[in-house]
C-alpha atoms as a PDB file:
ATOM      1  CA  UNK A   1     -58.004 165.968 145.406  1.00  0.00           C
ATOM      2  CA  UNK A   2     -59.871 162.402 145.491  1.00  0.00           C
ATOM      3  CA  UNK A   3     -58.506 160.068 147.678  1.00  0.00           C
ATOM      4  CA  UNK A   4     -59.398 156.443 147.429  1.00  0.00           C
ATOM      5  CA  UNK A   5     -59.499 154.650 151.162  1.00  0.00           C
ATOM      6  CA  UNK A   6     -59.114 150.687 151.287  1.00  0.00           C
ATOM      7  CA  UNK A   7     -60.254 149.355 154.886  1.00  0.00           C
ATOM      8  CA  UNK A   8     -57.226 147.195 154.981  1.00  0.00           C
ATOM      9  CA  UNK A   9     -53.757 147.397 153.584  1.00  0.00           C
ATOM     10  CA  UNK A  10     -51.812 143.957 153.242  1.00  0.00           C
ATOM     11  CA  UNK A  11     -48.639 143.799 154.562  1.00  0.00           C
ATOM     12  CA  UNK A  12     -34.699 129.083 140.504  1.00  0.00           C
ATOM     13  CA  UNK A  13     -12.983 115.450 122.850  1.00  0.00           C
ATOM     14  CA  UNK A  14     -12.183 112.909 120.788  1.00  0.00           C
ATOM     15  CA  UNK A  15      -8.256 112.836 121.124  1.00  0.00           C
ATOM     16  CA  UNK A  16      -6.650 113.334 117.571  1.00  0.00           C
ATOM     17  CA  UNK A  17      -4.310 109.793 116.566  1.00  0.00           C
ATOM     18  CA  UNK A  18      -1.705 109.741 114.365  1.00  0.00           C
ATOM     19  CA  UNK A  19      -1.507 107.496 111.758  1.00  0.00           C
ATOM     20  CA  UNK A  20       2.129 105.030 111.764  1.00  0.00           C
ATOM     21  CA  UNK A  21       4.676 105.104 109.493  1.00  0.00           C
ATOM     22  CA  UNK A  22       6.153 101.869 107.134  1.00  0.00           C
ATOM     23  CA  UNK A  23       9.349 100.879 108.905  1.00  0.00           C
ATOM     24  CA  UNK A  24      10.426  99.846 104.710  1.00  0.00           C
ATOM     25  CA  UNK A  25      10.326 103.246 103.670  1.00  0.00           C
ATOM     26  CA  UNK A  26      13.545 105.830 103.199  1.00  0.00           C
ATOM     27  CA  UNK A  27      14.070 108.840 105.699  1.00  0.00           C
ATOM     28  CA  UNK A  28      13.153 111.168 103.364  1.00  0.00           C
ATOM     29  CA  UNK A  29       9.836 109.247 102.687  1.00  0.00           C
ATOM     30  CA  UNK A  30       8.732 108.918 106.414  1.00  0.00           C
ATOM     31  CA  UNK A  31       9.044 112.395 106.604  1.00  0.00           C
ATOM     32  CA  UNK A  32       6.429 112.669 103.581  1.00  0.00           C
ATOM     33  CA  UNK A  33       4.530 109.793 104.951  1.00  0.00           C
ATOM     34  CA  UNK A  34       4.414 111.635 108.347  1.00  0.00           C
ATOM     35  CA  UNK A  35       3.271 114.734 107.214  1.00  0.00           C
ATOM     36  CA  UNK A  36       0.447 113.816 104.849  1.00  0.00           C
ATOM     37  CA  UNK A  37      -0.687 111.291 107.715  1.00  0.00           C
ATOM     38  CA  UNK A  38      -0.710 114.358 109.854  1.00  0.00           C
ATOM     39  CA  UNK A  39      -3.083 116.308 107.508  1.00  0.00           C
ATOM     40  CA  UNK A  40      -5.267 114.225 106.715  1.00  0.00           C
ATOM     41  CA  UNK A  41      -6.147 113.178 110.625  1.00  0.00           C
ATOM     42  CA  UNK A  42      -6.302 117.394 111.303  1.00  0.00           C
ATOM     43  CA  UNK A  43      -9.544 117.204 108.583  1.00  0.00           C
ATOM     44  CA  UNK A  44     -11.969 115.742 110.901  1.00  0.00           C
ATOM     45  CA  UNK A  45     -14.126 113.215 109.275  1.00  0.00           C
ATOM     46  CA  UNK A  46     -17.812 113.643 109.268  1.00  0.00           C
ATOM     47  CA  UNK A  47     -17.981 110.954 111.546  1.00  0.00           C
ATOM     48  CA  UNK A  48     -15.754 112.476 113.901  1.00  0.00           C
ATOM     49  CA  UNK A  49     -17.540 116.034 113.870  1.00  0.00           C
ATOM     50  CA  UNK A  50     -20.675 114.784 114.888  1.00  0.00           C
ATOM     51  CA  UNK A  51     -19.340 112.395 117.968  1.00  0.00           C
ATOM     52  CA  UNK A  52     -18.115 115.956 119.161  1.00  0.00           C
ATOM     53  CA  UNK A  53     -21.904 116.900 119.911  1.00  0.00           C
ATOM     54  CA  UNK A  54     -24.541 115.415 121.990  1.00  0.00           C
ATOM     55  CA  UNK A  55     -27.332 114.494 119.850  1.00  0.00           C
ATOM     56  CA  UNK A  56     -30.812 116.487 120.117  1.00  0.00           C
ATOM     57  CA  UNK A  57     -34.112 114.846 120.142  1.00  0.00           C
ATOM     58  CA  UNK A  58     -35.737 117.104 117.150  1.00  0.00           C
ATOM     59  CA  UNK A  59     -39.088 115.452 117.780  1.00  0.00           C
ATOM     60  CA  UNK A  60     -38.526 116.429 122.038  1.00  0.00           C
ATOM     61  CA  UNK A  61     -37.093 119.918 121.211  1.00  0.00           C
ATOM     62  CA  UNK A  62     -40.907 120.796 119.327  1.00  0.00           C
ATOM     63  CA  UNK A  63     -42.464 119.216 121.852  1.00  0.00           C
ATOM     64  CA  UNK A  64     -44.712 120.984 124.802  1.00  0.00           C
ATOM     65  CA  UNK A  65     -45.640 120.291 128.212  1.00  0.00           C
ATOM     66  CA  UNK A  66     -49.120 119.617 129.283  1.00  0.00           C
ATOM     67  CA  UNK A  67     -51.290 119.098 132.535  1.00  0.00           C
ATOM     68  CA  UNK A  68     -49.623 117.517 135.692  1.00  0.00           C
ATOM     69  CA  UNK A  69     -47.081 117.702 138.566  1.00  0.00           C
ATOM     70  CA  UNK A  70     -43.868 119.534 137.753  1.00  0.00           C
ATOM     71  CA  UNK A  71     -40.727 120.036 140.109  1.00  0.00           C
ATOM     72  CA  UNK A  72     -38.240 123.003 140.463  1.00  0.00           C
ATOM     73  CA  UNK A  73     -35.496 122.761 143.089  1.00  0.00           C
ATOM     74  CA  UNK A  74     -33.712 126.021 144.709  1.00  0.00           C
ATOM     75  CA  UNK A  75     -30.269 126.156 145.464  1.00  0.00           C
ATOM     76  CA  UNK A  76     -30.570 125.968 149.858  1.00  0.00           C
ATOM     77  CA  UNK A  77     -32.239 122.032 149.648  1.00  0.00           C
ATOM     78  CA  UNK A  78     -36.361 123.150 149.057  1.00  0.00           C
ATOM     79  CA  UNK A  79     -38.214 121.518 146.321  1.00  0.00           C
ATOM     80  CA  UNK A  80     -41.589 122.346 145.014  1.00  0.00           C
ATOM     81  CA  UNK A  81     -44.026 120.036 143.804  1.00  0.00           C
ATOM     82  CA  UNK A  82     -46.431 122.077 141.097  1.00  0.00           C
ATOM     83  CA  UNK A  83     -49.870 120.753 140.042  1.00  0.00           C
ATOM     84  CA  UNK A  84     -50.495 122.708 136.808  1.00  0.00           C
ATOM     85  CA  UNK A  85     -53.422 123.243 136.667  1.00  0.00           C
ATOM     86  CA  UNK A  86     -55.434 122.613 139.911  1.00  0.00           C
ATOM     87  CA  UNK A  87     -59.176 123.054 141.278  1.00  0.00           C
ATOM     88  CA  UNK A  88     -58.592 125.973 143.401  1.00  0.00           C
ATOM     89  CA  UNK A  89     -59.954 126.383 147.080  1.00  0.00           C
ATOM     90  CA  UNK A  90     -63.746 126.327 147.566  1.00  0.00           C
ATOM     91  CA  UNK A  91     -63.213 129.797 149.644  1.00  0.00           C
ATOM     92  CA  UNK A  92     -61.062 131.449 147.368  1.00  0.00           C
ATOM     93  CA  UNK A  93     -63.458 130.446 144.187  1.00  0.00           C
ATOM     94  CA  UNK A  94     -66.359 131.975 146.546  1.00  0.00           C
ATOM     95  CA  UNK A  95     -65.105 135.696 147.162  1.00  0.00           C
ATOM     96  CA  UNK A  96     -63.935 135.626 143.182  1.00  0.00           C
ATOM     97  CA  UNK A  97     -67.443 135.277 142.289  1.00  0.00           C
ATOM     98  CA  UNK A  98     -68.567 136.918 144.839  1.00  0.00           C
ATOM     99  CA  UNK A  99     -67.309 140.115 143.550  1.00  0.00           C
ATOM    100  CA  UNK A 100     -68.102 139.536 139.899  1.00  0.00           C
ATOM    101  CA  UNK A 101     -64.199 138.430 138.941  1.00  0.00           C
ATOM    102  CA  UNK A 102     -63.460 136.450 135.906  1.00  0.00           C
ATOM    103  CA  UNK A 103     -62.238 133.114 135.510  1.00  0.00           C
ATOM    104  CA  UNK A 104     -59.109 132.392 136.984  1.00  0.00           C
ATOM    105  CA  UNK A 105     -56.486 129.473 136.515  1.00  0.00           C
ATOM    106  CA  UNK A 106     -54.949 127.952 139.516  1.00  0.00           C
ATOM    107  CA  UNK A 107     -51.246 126.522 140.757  1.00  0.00           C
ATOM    108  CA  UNK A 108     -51.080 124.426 143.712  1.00  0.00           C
ATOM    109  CA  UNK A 109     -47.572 124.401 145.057  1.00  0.00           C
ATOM    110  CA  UNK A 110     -46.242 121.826 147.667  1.00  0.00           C
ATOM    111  CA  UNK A 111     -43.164 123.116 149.194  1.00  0.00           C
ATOM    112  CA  UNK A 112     -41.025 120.453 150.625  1.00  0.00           C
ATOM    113  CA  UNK A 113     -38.015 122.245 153.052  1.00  0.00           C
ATOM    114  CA  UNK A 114     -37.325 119.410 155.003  1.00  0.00           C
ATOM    115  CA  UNK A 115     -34.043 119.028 153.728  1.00  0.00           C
ATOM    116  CA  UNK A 116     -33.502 123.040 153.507  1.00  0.00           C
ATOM    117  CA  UNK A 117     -31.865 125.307 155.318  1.00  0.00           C
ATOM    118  CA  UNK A 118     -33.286 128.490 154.674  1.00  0.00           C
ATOM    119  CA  UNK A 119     -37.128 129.551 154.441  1.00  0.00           C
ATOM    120  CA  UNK A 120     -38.601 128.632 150.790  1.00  0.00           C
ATOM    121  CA  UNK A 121     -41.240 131.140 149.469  1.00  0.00           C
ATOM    122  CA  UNK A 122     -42.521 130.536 146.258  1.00  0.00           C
ATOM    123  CA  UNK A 123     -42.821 134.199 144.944  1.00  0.00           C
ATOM    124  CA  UNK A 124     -44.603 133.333 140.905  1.00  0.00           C
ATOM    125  CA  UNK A 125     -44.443 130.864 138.163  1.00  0.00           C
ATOM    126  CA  UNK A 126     -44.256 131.821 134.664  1.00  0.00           C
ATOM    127  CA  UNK A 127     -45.702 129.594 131.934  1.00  0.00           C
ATOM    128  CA  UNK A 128     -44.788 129.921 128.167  1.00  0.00           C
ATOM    129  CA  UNK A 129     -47.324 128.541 126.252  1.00  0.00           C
ATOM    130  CA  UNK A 130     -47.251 127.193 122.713  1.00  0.00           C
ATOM    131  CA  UNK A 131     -47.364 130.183 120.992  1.00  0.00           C
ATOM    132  CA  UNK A 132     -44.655 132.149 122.717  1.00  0.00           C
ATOM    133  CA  UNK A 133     -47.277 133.748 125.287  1.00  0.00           C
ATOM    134  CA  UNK A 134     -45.673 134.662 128.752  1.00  0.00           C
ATOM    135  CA  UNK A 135     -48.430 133.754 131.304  1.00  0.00           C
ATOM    136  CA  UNK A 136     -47.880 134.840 135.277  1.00  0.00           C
ATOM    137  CA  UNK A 137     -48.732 133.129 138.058  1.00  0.00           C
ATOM    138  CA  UNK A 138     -48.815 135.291 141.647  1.00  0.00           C
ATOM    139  CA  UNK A 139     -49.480 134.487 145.256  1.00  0.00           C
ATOM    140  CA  UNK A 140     -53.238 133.630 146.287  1.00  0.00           C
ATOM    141  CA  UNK A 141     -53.114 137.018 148.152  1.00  0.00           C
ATOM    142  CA  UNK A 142     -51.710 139.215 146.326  1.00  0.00           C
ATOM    143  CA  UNK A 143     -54.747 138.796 144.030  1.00  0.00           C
ATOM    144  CA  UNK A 144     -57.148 138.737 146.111  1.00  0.00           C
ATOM    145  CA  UNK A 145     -56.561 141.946 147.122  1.00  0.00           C
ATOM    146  CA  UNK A 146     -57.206 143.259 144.315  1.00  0.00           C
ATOM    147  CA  UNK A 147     -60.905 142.095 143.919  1.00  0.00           C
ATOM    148  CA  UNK A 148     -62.382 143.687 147.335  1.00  0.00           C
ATOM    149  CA  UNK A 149     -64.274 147.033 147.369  1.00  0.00           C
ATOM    150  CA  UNK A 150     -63.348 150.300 148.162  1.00  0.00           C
ATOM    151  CA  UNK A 151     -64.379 152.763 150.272  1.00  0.00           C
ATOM    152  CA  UNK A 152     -64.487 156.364 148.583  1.00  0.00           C
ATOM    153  CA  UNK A 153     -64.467 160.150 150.276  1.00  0.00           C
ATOM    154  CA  UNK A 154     -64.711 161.957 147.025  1.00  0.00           C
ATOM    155  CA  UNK A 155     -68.449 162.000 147.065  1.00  0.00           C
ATOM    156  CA  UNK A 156     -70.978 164.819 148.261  1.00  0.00           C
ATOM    157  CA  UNK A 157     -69.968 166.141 151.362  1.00  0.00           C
ATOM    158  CA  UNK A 158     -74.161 166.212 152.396  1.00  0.00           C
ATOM    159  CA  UNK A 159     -74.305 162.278 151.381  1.00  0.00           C
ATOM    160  CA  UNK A 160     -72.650 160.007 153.732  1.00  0.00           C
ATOM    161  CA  UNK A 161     -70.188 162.993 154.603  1.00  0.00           C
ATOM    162  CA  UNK A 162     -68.942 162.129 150.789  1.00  0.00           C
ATOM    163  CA  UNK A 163     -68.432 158.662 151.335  1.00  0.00           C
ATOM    164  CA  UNK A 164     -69.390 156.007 148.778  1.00  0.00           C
ATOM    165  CA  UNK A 165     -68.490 152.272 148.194  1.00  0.00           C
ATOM    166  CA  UNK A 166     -67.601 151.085 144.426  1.00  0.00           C
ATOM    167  CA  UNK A 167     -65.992 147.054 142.912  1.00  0.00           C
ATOM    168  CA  UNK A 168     -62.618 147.651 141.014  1.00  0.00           C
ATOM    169  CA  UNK A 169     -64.215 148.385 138.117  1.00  0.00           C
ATOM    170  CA  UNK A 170     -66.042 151.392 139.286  1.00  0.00           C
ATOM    171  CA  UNK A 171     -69.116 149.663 140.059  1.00  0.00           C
ATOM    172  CA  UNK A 172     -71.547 152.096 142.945  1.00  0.00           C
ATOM    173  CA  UNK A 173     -72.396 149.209 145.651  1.00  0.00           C
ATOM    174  CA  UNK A 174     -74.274 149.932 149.024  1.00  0.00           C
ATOM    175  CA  UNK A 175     -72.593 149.855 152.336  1.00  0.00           C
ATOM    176  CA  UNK A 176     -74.171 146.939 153.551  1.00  0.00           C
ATOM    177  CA  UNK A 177     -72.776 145.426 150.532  1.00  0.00           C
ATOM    178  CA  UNK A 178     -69.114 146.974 150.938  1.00  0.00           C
ATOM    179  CA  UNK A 179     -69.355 145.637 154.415  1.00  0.00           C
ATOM    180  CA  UNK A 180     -69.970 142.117 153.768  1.00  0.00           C
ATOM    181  CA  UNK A 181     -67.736 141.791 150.588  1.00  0.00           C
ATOM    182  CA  UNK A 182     -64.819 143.447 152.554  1.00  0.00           C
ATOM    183  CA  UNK A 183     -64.946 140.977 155.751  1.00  0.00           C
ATOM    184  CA  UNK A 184     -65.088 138.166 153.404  1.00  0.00           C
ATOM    185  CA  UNK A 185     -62.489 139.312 151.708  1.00  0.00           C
ATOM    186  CA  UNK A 186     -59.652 139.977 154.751  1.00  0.00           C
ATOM    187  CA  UNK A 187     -60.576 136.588 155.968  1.00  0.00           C
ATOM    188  CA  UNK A 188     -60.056 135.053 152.634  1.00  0.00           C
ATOM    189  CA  UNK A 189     -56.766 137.028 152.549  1.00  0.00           C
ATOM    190  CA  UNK A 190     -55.654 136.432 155.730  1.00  0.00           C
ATOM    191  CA  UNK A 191     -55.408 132.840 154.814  1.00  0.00           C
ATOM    192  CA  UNK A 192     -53.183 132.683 152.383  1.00  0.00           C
ATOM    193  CA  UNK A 193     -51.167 135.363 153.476  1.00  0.00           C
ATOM    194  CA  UNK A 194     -47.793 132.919 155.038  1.00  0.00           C
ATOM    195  CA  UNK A 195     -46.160 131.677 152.115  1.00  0.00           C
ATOM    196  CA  UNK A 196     -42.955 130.663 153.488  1.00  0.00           C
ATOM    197  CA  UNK A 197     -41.899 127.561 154.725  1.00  0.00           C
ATOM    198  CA  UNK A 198     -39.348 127.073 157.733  1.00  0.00           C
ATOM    199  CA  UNK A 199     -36.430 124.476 156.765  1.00  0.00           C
ATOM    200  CA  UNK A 200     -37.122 121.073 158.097  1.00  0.00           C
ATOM    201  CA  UNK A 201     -41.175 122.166 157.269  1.00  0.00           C
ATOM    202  CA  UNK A 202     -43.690 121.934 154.265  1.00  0.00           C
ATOM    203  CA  UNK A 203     -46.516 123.490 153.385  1.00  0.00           C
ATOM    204  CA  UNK A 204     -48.888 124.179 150.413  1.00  0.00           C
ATOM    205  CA  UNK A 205     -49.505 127.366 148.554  1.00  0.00           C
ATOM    206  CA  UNK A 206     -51.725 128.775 145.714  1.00  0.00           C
ATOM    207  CA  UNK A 207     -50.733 130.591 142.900  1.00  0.00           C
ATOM    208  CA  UNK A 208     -53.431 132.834 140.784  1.00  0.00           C
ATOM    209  CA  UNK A 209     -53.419 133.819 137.164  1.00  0.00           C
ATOM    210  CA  UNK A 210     -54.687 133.335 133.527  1.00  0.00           C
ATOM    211  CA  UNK A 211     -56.790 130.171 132.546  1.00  0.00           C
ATOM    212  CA  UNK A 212     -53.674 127.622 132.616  1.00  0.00           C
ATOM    213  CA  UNK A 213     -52.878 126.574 129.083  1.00  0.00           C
ATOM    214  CA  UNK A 214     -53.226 123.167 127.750  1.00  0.00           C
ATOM    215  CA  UNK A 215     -50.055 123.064 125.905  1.00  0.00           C
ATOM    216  CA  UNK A 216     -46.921 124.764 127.573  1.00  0.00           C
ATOM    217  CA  UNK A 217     -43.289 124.941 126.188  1.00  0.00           C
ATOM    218  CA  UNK A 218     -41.724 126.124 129.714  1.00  0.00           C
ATOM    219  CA  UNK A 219     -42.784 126.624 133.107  1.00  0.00           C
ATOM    220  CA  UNK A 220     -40.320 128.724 135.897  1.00  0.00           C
ATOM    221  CA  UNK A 221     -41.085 129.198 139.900  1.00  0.00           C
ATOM    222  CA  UNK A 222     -39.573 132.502 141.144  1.00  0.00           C
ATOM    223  CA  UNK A 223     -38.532 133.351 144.693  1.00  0.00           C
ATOM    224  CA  UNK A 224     -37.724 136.782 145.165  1.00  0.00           C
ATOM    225  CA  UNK A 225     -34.193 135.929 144.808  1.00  0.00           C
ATOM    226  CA  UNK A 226     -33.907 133.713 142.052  1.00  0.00           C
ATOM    227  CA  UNK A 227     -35.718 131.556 139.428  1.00  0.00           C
ATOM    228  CA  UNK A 228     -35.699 127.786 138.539  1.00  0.00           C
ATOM    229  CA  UNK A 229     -36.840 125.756 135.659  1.00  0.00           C
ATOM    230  CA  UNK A 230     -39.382 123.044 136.481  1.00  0.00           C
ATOM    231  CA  UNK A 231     -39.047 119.687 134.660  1.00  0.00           C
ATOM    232  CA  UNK A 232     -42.457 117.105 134.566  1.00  0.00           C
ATOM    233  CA  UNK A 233     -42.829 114.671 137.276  1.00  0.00           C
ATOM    234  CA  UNK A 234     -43.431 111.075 136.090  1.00  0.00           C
END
């Protein structure tokens, strides 16, 4: 059986008004009076039907979000300040190319506790961009994980005992190579492992996904609780 062998494993009403009667008019004619009066006030005018409604902004509702700071708030007092997209770290962009990884779009999320009081761990975002596309957004390490080298035992038992180094994508590398890409990558990990901030703290944590769009329709931060919308900063 081949076994693949990683050197580390990683731990958000209008009230209805009668109309008055003539005080001239016979019994038997306030009682007509009344009643028409009556159904002609239970016939809402059009006036009336659309004071019932808040109006929508047509123009807003096709509208779409684009580049800058957005803000979600969670339900124990955290907020999170989003910059969407950002320039991601110098060390993180190093081990990506590095190891021959594609483009990738970045989050920076500010997480303000200070007025929290439980720990606030930004867990994703999801973006929806303007043509309906779901786009996800996942912690720094999480997906940098996935980019290091692996070290193989499914090889010849008379080379290397069977062992053999490979990239993701299946790519043979030397173990010199496997050696170097894997410390960078633990210590690249390593720092953007603690994603949680303490109430009364803040910190600042990455986010990793698809090429951020330039047009965007809605945009959600995710715990691993619960989810919250994020509205533009001005």
């Amino acid at each position: 059986m081949n076994r693949t062998l990683r050197c580390f494993a990683f731990p958000a009403l209008a009230a209805l008004a009668l109309a008055g009667c003539s005080t001239s008019a016979t019994e038997a004619e306030q009682t007509t009076d009344e009643a028409t009066s009556v159904e002609q006030t239970d016939a809402p005018s059009d006036g009336d039907e659309a004071s019932a409604w808040p109006d929508v902004d047509d123009a807003e509702e096709q509208g779409f979000y684009g580049p800058g700071k957005y803000l979600a708030m969670n339900m124990t007092g955290a907020g999170f300040i989003m910059t969407i997209p950002a320039t991601g770290p110098e060390d993180i962009e190093a081990y990506r190319q590095a190891t021959g990884q594609e483009a990738v779009g970045y989050i920076q999320v500010e997480i303000d506790n200070t007025n929290g009081y439980e720990d606030a761990a930004p867990y994703s975002v999801t973006i929806v961009d303007y043509h309906g596309q779901e786009l996800e957004y996942r912690s720094a390490f999480s997906v940098i994980e996935e980019w290091g080298p692996t070290m193989r035992d499914d090889g010849p038992e008379d080379v290397n005992d069977g062992y053999w180094y490979s990239m993701p994508d299946g790519t043979e590398i030397s173990e010199e190579e496997y050696g170097r890409l894997n410390s960078q990558g633990i210590d690249v990990y390593n720092a953007y492992l603690d994603t949680s901030a303490s109430p009364t703290a803040k910190k600042t944590v990455w986010l990793l996904g698809p090429e951020v769009p330039s047009e965007m329709t809605y945009i959600e931060l995710s715990e691993t609780t619960d989810s919250y919308q994020a509205s533009p900063l001005e």
